[in-house]
Protein backbone atom coordinates (compact mmCIF):
# COMPACT_ATOMS: atom_id res chain seq x y z
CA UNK A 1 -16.77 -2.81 -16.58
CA UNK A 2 -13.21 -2.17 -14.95
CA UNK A 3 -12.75 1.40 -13.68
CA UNK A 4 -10.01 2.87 -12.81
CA UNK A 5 -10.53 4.42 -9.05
CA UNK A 6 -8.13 6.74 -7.61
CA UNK A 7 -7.92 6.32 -3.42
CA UNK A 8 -7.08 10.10 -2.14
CA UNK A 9 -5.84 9.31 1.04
CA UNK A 10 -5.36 5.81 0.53
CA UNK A 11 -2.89 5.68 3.47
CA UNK A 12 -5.48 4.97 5.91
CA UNK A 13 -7.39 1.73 7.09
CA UNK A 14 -10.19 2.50 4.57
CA UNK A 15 -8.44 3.07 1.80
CA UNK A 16 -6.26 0.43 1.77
CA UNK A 17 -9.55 -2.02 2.70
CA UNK A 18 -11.68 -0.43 -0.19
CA UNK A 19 -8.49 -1.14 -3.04
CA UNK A 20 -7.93 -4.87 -1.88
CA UNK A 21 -11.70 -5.39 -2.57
CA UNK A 22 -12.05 -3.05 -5.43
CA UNK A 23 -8.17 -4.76 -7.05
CA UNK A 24 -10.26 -8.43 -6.88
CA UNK A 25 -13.30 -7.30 -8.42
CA UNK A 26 -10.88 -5.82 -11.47
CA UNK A 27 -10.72 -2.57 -11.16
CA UNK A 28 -7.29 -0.44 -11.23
CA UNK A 29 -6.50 1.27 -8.37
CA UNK A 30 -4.36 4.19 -7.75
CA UNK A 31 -3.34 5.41 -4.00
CA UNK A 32 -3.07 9.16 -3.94
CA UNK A 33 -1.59 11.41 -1.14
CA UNK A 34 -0.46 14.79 -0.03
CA UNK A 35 2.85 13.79 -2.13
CA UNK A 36 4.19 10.80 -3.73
CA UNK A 37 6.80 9.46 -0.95
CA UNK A 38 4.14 9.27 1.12
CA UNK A 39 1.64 7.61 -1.70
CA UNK A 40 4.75 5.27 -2.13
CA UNK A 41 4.96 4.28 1.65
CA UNK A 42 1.47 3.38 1.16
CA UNK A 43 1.21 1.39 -2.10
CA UNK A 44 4.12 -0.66 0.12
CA UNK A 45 1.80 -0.58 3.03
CA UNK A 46 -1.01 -2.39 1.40
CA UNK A 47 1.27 -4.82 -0.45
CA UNK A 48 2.36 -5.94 2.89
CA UNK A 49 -1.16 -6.36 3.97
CA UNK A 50 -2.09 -8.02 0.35
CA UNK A 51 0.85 -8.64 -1.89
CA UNK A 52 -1.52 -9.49 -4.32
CA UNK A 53 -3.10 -6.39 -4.91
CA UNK A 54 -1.88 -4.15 -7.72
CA UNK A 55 -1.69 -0.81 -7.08
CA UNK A 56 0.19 2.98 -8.55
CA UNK A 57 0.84 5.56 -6.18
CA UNK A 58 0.73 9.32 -7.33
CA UNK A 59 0.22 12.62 -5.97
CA UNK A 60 -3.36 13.73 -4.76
CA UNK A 61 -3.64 16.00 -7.99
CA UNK A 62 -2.26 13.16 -10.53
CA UNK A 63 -4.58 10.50 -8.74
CA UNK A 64 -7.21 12.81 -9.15
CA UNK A 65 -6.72 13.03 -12.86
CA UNK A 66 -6.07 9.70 -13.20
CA UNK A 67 -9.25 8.55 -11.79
CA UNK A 68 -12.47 7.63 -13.72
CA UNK A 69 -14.18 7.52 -9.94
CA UNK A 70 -12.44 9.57 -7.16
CA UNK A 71 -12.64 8.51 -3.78
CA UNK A 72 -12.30 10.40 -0.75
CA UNK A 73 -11.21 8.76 2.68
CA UNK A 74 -9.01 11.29 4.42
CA UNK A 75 -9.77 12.50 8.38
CA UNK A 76 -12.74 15.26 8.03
CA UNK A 77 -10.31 18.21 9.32
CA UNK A 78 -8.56 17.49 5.41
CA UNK A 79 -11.12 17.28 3.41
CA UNK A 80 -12.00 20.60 2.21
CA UNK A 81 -7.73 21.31 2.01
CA UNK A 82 -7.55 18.12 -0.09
CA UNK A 83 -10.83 18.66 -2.31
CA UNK A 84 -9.04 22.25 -3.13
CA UNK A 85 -5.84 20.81 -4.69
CA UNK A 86 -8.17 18.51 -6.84
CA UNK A 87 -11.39 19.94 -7.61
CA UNK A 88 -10.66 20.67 -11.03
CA UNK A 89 -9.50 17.18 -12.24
CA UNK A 90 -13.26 16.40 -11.36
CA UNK A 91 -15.67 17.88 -12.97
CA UNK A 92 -18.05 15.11 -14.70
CA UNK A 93 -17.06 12.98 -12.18
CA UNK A 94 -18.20 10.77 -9.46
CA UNK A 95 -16.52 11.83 -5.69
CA UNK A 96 -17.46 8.97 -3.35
CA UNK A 97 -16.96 10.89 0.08
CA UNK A 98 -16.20 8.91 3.16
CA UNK A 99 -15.74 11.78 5.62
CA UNK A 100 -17.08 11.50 8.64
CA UNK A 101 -17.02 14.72 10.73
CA UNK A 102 -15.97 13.65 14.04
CA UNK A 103 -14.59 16.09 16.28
CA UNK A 104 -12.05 14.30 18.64
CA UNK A 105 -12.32 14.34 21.73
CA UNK A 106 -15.85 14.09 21.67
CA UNK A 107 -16.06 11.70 18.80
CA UNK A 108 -18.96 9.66 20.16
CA UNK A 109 -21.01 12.99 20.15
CA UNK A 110 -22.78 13.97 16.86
CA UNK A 111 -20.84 17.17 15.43
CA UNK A 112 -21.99 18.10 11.91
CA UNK A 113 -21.03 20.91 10.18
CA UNK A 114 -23.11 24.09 9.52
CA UNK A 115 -23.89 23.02 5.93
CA UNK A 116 -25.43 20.24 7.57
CA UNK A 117 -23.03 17.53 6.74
CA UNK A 118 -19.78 16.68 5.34
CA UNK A 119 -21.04 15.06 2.05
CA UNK A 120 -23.10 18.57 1.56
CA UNK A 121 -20.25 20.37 2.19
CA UNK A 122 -18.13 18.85 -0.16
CA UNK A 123 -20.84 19.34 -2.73
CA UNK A 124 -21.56 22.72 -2.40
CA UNK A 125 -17.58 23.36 -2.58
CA UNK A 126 -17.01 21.44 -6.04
CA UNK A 127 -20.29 22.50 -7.50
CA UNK A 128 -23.34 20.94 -9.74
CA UNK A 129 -20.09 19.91 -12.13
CA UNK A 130 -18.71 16.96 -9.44
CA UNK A 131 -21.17 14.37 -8.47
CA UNK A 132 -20.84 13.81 -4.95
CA UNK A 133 -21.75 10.54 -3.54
CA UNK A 134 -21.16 9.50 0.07
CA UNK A 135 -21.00 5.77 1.48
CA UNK A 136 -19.16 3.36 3.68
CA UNK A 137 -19.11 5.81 6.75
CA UNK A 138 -20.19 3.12 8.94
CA UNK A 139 -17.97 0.34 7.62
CA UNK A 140 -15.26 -1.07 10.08
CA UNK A 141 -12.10 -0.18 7.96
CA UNK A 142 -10.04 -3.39 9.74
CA UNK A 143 -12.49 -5.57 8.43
CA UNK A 144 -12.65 -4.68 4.65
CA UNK A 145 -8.78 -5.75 3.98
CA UNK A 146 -10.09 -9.31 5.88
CA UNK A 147 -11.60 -11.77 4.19
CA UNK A 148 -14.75 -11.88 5.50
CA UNK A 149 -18.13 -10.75 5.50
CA UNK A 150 -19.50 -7.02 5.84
CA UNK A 151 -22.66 -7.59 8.15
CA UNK A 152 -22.43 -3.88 7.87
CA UNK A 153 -25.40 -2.28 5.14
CA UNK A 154 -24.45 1.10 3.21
CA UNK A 155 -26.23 4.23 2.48
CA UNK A 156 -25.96 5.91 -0.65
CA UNK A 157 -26.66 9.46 -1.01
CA UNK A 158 -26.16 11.66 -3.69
CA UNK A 159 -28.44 14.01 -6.38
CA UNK A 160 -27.85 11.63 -9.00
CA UNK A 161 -29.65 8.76 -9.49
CA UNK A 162 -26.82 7.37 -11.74
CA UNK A 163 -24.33 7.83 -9.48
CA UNK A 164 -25.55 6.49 -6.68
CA UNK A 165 -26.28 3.30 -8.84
CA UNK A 166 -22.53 3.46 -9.63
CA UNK A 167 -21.90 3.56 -5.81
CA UNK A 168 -24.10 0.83 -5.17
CA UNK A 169 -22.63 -1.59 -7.92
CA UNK A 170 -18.63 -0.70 -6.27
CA UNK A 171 -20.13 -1.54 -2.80
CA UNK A 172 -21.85 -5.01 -3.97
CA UNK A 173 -18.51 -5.77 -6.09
CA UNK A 174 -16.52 -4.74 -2.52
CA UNK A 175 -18.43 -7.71 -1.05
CA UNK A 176 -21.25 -5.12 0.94
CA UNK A 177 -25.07 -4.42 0.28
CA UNK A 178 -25.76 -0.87 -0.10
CA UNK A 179 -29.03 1.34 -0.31
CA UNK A 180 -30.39 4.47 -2.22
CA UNK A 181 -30.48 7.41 1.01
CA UNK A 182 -31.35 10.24 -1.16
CA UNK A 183 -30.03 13.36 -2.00
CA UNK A 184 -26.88 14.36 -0.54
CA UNK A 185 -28.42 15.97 2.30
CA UNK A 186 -29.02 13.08 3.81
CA UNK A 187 -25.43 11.90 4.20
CA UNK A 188 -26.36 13.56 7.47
CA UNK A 189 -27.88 10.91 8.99
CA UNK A 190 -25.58 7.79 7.72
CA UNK A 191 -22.67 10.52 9.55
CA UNK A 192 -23.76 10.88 12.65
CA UNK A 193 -24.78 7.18 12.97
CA UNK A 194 -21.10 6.91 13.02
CA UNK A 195 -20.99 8.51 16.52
CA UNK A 196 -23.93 6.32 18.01
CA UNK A 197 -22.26 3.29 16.74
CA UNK A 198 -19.06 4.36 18.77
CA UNK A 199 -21.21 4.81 22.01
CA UNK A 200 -22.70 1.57 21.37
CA UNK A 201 -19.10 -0.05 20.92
CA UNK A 202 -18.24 1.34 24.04
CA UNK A 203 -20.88 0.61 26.24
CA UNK A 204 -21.52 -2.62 24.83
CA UNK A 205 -18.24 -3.99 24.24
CA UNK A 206 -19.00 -4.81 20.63
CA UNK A 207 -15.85 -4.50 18.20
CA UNK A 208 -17.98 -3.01 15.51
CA UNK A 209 -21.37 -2.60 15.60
CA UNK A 210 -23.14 -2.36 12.09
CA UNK A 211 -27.02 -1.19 10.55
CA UNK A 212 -28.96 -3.71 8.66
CA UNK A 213 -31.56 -2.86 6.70
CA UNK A 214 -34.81 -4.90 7.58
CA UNK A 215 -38.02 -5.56 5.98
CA UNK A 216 -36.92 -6.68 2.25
CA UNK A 217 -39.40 -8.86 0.72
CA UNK A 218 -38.40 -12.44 -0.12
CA UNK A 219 -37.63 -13.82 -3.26
């Protein structure tokens, strides 16, 4: 079924990745920002990228309102600023929260936050009323507006079952495999994996190193 998924902070590398694969699969995609010049500039952004790939810009607030399925993919030191000029356009809603809480310089060292990680923070903020749901924090952003394949596996976390089902359906449409991680405390991990996988690209000259899942049963 076609959704209609509103990008808040769609400006990025991310966000304009996630809409290209989300836009082929057949959902509608809206590209929210701080204000809609700059939601504008990057609706034009991605068309130059993939002039295929329909998109509206809007406001932050509008997109949010908009939006069967909010996304979140703006730098960690905006998301609680940005969740407070939406939060009520989402109650019975899914958030899918990309932050990452790197703290730059040090961004190859694991920095959560005190409530243990970004996803939980975001949850506690909205309340029981906003189903958070984090994923793709490990993703390359460059490579989702290529076409090719995400070696690159997903963890899902989130208190609801459903929703992380939801999640995991918009990842396998968006070309990647994905994985139940549990409740949303244990975004934690798939977040600070995000720093060791930066070491590793560093010390190992890797472009972008990935997780795969292992041990799946054949079928």
């Amino acid at each position: 079924m076609a959704e209609t998924i509103a990008i808040l902070g769609g400006t990025g590398d991310l966000g304009t990745g996630l809409a290209i694969r989300w836009a082929k699969a057949g959902h509608k995609i809206i590209i929210g920002s701080r204000t809609l010049e700059k939601a504008q500039n990057a609706v034009a952004n991605l068309h130059k990228i993939s002039p295929e790939t329909p998109a509206d810009a809007m406001e932050n607030a509008d997109a949010a309102a908009a939006g069967e399925i909010v996304v979140l993919t703006v730098p960690a030191e905006h998301q609680l600023s940005t969740l407070d000029g939406v939060k009520g356009s989402l109650s019975g809603k899914i958030l899918i929260d990309v932050t990452v809480p790197l703290v730059p310089p040090k961004v190859g060292t694991v920095q959560l936050p005190p409530e243990g990680s970004a996803g939980k923070r975001a949850q506690d903020m909205l309340g029981e009323e906003v189903m958070v749901v984090t994923a793709f924090q490990n993703i390359a952003a460059h490579l989702l507006q290529e076409d090719v394949e995400i070696e690159c596996d997903v963890l899902v976390a989130g208190n609801k079952k459903a929703a992380r089902d939801k999640v995991i359906m918009l990842a396998t449409q968006a070309g990647m495999t994905a994985y139940h991680a549990g409740p949303i405390e244990n975004s934690a991990a798939a977040e600070a994996l995000t720093s060791i996988l930066i070491q590793i690209n560093r010390r190992h000259d890797i472009s972008h190193s990935g997780i795969k899942i292992v041990g799946q049963a054949d079928h």
